[in-house]
N, C-alpha and C. Protein backbone atom coordinates (compact mmCIF):
# COMPACT_ATOMS: atom_id res chain seq x y z
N UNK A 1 -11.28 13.74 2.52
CA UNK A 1 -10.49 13.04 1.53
C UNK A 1 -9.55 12.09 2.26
N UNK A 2 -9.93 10.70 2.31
CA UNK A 2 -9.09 9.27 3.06
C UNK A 2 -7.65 9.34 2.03
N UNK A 3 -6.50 9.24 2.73
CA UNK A 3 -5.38 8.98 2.17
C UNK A 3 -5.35 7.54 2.42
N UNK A 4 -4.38 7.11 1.25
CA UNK A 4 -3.71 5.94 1.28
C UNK A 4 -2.04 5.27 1.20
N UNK A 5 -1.47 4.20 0.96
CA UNK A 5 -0.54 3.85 0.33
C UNK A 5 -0.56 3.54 -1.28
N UNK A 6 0.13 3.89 -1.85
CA UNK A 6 -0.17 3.86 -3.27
C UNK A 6 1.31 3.20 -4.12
N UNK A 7 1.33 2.09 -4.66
CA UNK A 7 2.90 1.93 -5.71
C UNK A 7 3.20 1.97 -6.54
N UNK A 8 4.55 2.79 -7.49
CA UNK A 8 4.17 3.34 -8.23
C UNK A 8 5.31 1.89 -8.57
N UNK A 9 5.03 0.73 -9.46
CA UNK A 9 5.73 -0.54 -9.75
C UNK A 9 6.88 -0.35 -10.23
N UNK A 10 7.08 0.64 -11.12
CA UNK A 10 8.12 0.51 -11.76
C UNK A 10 9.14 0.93 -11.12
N UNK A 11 9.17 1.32 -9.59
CA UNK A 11 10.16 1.96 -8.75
C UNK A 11 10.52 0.95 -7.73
N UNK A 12 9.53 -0.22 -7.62
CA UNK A 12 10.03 -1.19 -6.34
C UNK A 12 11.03 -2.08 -7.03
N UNK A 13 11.94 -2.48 -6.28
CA UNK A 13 13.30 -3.20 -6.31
C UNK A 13 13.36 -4.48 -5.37
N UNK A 14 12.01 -4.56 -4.54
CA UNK A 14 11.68 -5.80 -4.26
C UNK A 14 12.70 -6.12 -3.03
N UNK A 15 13.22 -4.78 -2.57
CA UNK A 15 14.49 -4.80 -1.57
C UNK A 15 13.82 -5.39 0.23
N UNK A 16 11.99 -5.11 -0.06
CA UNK A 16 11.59 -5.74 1.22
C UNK A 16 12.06 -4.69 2.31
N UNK A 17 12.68 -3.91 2.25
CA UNK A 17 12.37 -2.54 3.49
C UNK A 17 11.03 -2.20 4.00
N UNK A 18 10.50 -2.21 2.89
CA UNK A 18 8.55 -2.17 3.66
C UNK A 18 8.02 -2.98 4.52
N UNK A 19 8.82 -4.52 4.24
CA UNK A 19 8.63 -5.17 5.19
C UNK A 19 9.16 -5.47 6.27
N UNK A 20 10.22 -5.11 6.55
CA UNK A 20 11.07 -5.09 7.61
C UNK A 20 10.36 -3.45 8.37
N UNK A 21 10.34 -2.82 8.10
CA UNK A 21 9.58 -1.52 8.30
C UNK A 21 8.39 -1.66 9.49
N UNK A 22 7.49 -2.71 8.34
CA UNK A 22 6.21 -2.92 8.96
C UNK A 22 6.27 -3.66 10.34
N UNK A 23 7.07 -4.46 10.01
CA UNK A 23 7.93 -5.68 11.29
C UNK A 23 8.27 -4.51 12.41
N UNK A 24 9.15 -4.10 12.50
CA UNK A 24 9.70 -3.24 13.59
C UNK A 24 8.48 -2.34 13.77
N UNK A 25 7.47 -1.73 13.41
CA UNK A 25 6.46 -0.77 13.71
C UNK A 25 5.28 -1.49 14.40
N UNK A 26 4.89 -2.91 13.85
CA UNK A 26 4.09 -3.76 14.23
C UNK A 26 4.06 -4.94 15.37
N UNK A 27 5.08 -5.29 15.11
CA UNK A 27 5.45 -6.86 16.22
C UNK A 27 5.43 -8.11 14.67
N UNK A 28 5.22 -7.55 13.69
CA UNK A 28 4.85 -8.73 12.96
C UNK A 28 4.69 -7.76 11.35
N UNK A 29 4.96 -8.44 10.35
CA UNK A 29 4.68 -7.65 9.03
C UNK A 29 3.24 -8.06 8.45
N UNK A 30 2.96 -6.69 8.25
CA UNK A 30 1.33 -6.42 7.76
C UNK A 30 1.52 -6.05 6.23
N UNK A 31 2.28 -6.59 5.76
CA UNK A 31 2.47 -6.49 3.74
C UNK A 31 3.59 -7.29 3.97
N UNK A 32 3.06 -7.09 2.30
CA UNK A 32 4.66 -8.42 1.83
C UNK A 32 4.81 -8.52 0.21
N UNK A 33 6.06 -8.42 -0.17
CA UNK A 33 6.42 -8.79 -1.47
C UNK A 33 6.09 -9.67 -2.65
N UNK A 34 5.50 -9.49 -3.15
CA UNK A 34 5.52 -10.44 -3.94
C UNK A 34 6.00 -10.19 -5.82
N UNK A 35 6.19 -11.51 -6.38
CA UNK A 35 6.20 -10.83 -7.97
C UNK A 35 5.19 -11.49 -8.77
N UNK A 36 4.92 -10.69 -9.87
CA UNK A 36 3.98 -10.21 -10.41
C UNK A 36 4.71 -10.02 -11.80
N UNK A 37 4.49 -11.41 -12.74
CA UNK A 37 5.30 -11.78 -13.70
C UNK A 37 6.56 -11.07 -14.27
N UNK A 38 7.28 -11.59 -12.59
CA UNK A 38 9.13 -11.15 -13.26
C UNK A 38 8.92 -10.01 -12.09
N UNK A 39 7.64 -8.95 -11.83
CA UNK A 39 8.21 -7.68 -11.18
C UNK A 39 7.81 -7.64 -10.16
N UNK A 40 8.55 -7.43 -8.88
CA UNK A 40 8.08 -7.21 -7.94
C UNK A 40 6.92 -5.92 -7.27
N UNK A 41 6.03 -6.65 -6.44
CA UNK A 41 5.15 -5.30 -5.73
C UNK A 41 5.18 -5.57 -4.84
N UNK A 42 4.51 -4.95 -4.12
CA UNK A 42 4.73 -4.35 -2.62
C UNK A 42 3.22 -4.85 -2.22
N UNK A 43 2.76 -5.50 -1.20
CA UNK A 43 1.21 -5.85 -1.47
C UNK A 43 1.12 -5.12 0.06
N UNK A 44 0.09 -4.68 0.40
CA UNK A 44 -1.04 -4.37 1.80
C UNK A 44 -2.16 -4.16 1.86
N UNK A 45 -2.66 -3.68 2.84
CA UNK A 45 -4.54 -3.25 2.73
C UNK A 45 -4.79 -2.48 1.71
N UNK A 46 -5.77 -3.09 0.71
CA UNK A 46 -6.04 -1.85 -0.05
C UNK A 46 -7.08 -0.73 0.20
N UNK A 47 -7.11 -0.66 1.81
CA UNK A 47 -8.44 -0.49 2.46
C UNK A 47 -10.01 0.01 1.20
N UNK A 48 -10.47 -1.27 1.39
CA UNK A 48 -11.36 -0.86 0.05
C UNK A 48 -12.44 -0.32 0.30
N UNK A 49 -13.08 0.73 -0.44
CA UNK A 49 -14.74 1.27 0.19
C UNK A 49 -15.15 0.62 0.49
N UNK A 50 -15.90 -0.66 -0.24
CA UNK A 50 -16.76 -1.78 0.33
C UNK A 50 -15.80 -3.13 0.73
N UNK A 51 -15.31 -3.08 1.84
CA UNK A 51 -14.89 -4.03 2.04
C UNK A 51 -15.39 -5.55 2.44
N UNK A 52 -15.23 -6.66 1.45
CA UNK A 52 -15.30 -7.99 1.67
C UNK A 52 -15.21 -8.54 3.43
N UNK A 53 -14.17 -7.90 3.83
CA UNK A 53 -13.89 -8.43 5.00
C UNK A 53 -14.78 -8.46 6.10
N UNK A 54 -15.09 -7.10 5.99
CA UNK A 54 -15.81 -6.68 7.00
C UNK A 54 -17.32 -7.41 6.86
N UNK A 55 -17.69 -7.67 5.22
CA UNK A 55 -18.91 -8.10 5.29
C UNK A 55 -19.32 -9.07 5.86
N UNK A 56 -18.12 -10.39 5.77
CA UNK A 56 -18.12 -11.46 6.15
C UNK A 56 -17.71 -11.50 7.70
N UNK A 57 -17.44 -10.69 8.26
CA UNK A 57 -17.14 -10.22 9.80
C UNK A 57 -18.77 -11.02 10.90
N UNK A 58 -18.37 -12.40 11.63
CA UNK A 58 -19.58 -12.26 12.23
C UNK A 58 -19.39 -11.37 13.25
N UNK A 59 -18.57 -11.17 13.88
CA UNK A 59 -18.47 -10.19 15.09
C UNK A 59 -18.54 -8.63 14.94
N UNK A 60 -18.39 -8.32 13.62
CA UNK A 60 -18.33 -6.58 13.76
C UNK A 60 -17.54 -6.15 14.06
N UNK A 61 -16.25 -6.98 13.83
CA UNK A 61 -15.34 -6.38 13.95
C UNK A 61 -14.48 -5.35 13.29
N UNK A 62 -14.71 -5.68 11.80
CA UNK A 62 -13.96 -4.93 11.21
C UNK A 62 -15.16 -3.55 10.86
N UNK A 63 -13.99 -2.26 10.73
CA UNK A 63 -15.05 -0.72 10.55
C UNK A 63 -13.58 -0.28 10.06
N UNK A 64 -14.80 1.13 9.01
CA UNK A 64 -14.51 1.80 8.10
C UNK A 64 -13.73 3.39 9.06
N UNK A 65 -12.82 3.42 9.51
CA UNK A 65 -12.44 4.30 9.58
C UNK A 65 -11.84 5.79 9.39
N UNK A 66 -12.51 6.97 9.33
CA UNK A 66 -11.57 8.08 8.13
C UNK A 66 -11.01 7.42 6.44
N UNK A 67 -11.92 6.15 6.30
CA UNK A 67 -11.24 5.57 4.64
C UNK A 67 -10.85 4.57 5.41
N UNK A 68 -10.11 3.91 6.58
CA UNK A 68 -9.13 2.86 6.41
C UNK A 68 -9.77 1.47 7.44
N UNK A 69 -9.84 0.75 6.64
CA UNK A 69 -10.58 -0.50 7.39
C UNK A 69 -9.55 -1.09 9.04
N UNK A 70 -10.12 -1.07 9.51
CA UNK A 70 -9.28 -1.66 11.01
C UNK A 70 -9.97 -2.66 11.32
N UNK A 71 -9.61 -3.50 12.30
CA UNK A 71 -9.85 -4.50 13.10
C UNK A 71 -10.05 -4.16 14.84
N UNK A 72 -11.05 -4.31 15.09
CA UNK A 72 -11.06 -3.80 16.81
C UNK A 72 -10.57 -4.96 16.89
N UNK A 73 -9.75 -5.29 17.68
CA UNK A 73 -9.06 -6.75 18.69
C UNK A 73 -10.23 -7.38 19.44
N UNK A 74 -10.42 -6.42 20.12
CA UNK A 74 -11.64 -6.69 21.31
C UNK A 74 -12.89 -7.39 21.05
N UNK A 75 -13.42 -7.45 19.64
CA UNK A 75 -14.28 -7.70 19.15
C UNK A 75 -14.03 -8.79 18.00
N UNK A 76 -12.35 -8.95 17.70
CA UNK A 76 -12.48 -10.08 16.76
C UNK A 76 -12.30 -11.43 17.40
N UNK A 77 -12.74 -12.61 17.02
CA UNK A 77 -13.04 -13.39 17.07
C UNK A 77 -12.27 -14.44 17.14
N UNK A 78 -11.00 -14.40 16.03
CA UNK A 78 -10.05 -15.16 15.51
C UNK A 78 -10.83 -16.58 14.25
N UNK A 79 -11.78 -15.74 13.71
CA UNK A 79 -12.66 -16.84 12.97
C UNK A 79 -11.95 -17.07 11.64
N UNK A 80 -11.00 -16.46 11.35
CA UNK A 80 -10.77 -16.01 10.30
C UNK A 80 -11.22 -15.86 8.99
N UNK A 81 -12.35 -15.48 8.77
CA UNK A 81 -13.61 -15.57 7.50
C UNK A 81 -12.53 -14.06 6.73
N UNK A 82 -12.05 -13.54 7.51
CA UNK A 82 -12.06 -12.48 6.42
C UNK A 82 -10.43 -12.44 5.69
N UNK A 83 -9.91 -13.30 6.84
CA UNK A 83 -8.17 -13.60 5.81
C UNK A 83 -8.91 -14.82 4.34
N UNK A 84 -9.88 -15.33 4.75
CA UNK A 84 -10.36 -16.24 3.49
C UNK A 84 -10.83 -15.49 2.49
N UNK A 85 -11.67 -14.48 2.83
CA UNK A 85 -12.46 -13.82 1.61
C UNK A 85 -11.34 -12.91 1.47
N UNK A 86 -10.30 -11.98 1.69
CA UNK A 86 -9.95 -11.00 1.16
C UNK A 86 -8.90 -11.03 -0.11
N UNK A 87 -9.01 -10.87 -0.98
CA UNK A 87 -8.62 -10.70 -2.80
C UNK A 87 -7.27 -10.76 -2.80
N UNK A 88 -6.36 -10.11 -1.69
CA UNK A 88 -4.83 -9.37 -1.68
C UNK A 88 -4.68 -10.38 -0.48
N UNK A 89 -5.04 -11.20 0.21
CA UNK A 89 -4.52 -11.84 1.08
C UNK A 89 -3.91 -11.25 2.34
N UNK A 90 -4.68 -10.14 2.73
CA UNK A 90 -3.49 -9.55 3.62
C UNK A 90 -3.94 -9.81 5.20
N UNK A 91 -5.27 -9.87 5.50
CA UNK A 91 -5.68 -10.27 7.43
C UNK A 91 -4.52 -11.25 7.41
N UNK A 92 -3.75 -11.41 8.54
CA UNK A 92 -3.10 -12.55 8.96
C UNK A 92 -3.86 -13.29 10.50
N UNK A 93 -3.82 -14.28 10.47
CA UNK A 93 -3.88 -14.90 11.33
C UNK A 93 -2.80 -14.87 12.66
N UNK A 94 -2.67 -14.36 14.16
CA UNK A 94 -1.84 -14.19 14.63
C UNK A 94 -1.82 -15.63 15.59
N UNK A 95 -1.71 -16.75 15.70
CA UNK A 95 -1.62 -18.14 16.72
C UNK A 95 -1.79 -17.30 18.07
N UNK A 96 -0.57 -16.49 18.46
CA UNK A 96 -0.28 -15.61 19.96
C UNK A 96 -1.48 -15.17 20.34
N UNK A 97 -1.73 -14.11 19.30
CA UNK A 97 -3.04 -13.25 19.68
C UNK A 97 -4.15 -14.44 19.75
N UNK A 98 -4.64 -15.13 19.00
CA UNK A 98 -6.09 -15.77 18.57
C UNK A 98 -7.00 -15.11 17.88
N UNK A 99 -6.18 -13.60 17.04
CA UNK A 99 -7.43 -12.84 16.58
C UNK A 99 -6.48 -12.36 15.02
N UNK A 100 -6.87 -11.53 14.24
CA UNK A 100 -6.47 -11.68 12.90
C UNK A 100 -6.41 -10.21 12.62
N UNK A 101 -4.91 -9.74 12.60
CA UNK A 101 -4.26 -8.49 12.47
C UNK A 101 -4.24 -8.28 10.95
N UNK A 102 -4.34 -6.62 10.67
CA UNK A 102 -3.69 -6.67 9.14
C UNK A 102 -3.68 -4.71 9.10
N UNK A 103 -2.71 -4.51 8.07
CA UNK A 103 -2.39 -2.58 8.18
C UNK A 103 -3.62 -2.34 8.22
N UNK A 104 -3.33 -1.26 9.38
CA UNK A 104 -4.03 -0.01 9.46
C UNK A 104 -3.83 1.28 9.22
N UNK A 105 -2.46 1.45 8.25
CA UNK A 105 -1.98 2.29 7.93
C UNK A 105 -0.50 3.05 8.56
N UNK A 106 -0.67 2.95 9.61
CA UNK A 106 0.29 3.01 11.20
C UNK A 106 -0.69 4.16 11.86
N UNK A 107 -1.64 3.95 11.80
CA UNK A 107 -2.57 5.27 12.27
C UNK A 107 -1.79 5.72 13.54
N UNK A 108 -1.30 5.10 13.99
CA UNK A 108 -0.49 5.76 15.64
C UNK A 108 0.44 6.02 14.91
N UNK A 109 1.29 6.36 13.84
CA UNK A 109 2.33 7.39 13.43
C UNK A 109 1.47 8.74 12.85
N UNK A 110 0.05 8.15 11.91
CA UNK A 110 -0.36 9.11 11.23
C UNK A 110 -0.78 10.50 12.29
N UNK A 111 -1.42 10.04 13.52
CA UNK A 111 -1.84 10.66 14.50
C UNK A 111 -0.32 11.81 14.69
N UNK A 112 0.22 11.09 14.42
CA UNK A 112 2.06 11.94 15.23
C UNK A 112 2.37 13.14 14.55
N UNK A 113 1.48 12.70 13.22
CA UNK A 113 1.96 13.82 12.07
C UNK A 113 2.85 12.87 10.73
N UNK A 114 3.18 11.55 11.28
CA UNK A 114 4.38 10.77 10.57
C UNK A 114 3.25 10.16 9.40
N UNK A 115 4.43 9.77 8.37
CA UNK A 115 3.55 8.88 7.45
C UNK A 115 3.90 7.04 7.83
N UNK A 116 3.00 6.65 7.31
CA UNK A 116 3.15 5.13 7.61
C UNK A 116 4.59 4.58 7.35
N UNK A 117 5.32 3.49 7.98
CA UNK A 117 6.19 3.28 8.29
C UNK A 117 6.88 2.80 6.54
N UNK A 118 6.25 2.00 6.25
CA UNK A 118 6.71 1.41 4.93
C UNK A 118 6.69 2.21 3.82
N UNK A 119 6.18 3.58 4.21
CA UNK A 119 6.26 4.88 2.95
C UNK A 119 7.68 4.90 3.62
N UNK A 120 7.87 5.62 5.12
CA UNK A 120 8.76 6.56 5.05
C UNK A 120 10.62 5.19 4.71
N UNK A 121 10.09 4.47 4.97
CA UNK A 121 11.72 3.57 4.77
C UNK A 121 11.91 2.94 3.28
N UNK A 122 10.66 3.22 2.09
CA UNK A 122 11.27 2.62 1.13
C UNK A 122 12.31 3.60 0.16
N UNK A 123 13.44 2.88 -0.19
CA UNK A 123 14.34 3.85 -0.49
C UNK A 123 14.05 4.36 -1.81
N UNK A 124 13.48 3.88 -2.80
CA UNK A 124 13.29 4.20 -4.01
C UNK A 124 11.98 5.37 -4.26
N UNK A 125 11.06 5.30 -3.43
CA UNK A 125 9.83 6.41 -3.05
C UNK A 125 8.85 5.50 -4.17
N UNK A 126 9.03 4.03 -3.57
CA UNK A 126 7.99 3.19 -4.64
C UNK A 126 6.68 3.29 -3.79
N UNK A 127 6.74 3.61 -2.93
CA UNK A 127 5.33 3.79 -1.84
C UNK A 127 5.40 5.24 -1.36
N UNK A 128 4.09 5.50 -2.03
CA UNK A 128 3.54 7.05 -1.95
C UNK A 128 2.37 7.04 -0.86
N UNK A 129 2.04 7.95 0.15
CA UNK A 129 1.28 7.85 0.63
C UNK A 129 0.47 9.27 0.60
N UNK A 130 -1.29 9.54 0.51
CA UNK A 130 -1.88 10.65 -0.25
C UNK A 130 -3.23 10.21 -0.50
N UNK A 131 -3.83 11.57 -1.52
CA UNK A 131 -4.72 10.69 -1.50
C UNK A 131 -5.00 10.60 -2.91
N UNK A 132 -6.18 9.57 -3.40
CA UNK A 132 -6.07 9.00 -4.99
C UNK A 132 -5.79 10.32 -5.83
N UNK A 133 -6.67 11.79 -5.51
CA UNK A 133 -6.31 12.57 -6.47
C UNK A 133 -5.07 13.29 -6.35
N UNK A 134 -4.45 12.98 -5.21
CA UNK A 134 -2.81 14.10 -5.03
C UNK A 134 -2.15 12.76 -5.95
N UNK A 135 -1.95 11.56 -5.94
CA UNK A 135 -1.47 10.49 -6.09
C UNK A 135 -1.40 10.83 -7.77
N UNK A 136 -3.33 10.29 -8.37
CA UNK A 136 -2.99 10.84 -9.80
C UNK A 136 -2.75 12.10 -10.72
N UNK A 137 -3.03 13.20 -9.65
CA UNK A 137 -2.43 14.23 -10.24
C UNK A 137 -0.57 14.64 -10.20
N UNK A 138 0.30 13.77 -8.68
CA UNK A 138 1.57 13.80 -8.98
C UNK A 138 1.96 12.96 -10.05
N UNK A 139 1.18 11.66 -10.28
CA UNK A 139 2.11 10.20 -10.95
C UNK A 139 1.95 10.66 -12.18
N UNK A 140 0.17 11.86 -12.97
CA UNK A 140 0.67 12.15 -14.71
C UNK A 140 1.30 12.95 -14.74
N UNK A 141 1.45 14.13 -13.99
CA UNK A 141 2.71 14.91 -13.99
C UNK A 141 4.20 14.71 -14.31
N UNK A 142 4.55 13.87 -13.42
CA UNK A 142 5.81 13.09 -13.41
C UNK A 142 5.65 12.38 -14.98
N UNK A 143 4.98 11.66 -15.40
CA UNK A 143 4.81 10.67 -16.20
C UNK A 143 5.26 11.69 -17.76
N UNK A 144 4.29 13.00 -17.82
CA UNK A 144 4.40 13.70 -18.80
C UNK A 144 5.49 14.38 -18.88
N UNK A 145 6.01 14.87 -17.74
CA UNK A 145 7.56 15.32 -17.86
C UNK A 145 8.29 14.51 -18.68
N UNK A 146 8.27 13.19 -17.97
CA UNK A 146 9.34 11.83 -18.60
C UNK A 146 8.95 11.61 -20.25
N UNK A 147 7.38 11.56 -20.37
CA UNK A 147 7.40 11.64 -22.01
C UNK A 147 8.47 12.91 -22.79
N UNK A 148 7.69 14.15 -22.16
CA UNK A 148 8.35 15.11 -22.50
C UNK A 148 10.02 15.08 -22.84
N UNK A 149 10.79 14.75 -21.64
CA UNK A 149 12.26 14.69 -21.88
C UNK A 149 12.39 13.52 -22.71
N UNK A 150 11.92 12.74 -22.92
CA UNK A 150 11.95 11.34 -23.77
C UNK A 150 11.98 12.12 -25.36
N UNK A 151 10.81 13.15 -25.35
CA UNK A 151 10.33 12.90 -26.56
C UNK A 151 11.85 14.36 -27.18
N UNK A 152 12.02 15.07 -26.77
CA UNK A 152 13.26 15.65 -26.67
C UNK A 152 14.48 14.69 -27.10
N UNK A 153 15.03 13.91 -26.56
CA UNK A 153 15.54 13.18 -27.12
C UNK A 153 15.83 12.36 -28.14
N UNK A 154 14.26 11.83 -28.26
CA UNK A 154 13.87 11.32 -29.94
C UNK A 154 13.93 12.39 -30.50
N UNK A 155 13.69 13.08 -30.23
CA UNK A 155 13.42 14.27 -31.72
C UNK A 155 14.87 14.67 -31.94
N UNK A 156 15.99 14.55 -31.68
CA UNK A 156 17.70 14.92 -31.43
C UNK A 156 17.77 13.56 -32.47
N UNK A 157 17.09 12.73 -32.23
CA UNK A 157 18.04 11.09 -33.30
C UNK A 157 17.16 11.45 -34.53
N UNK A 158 15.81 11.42 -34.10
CA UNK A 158 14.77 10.83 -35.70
C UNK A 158 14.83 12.23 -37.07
N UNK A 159 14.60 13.49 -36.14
CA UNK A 159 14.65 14.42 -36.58
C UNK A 159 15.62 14.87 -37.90
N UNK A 160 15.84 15.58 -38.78
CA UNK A 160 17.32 15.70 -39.56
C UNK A 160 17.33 16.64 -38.84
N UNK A 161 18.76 16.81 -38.92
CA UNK A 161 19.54 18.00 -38.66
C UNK A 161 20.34 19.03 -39.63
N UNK A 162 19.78 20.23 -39.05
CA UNK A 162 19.53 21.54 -40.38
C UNK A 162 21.11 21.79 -39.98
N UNK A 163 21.90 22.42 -41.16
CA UNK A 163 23.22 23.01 -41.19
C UNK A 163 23.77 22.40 -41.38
């Protein structure tokens, strides 16, 4: 079971800690903010099963790792075919390097035992990291509680009150 980063929107504040995060863990930020009519998200690899990137990879560079797409260095190219094809925009082009970086999750924290850098520094816990079914089995949980106490509340206004 491949874990991921996951956001839950209505919790980012667009404060950019993820990216400053990624910056200090990386040499360079591998996500980035953006909004998303009026609301901010949090964008990175969505490391996808079938990834675009990799298809268009002439070198072979990019592979499917435990779930999470990487880039061997050694083997990329700097062609950049796959910052063109990818949906979320996230391969960057590095000038320094000549080759085209983008998250790998922080696999050298995950190895440590740590979670990826931009989970553990966002302050609001708008970036979950897990995997899709821990993810959707915490987020309806949470979700149904909040109906729950919601609906508690309505029922205190709409309700009459006996006595």
């Amino acid at each position: 079971m491949s874990k991921n980063v996951f956001l839950i929107m209505n919790r980012c504040l667009g404060c950019e800690e993820c990216v400053e995060a990624c910056k200090r863990e990386n040499g360079t930020s591998l996500c980035f903010v953006d909004s998303y009519h009026g609301v901010p998200v949090s964008f990175r690899c969505a490391h996808c099963e079938d990834p675009p990137c990799q298809k268009v990879c002439p070198s072979e560079a990019i592979e499917i790792k435990e779930g999470i797409v990487v880039i061997d260095a050694e083997k990329c190219i700097g062609c950049r075919s796959c910052e063109f094809i990818c949906p979320w925009g996230v391969p960057i082009y590095r000038e320094d390097l000549r080759k085209v970086v983008k998250c790998d999750m922080c696999l050298s924290r995950q190895k440590l035992g740590k979670v990826p850098a931009c989970v553990e520094t966002c302050p609001t816990q708008a970036l979950v990291f897990g995997s899709r079914e821990e993810f959707s089995e915490d987020y309806h949980e949470t979700t149904e509680k909040r109906i729950e106490k919601a609906g508690g509340h309505v029922s205190k206004i709409v309700l009459p009150q006996e006595g």
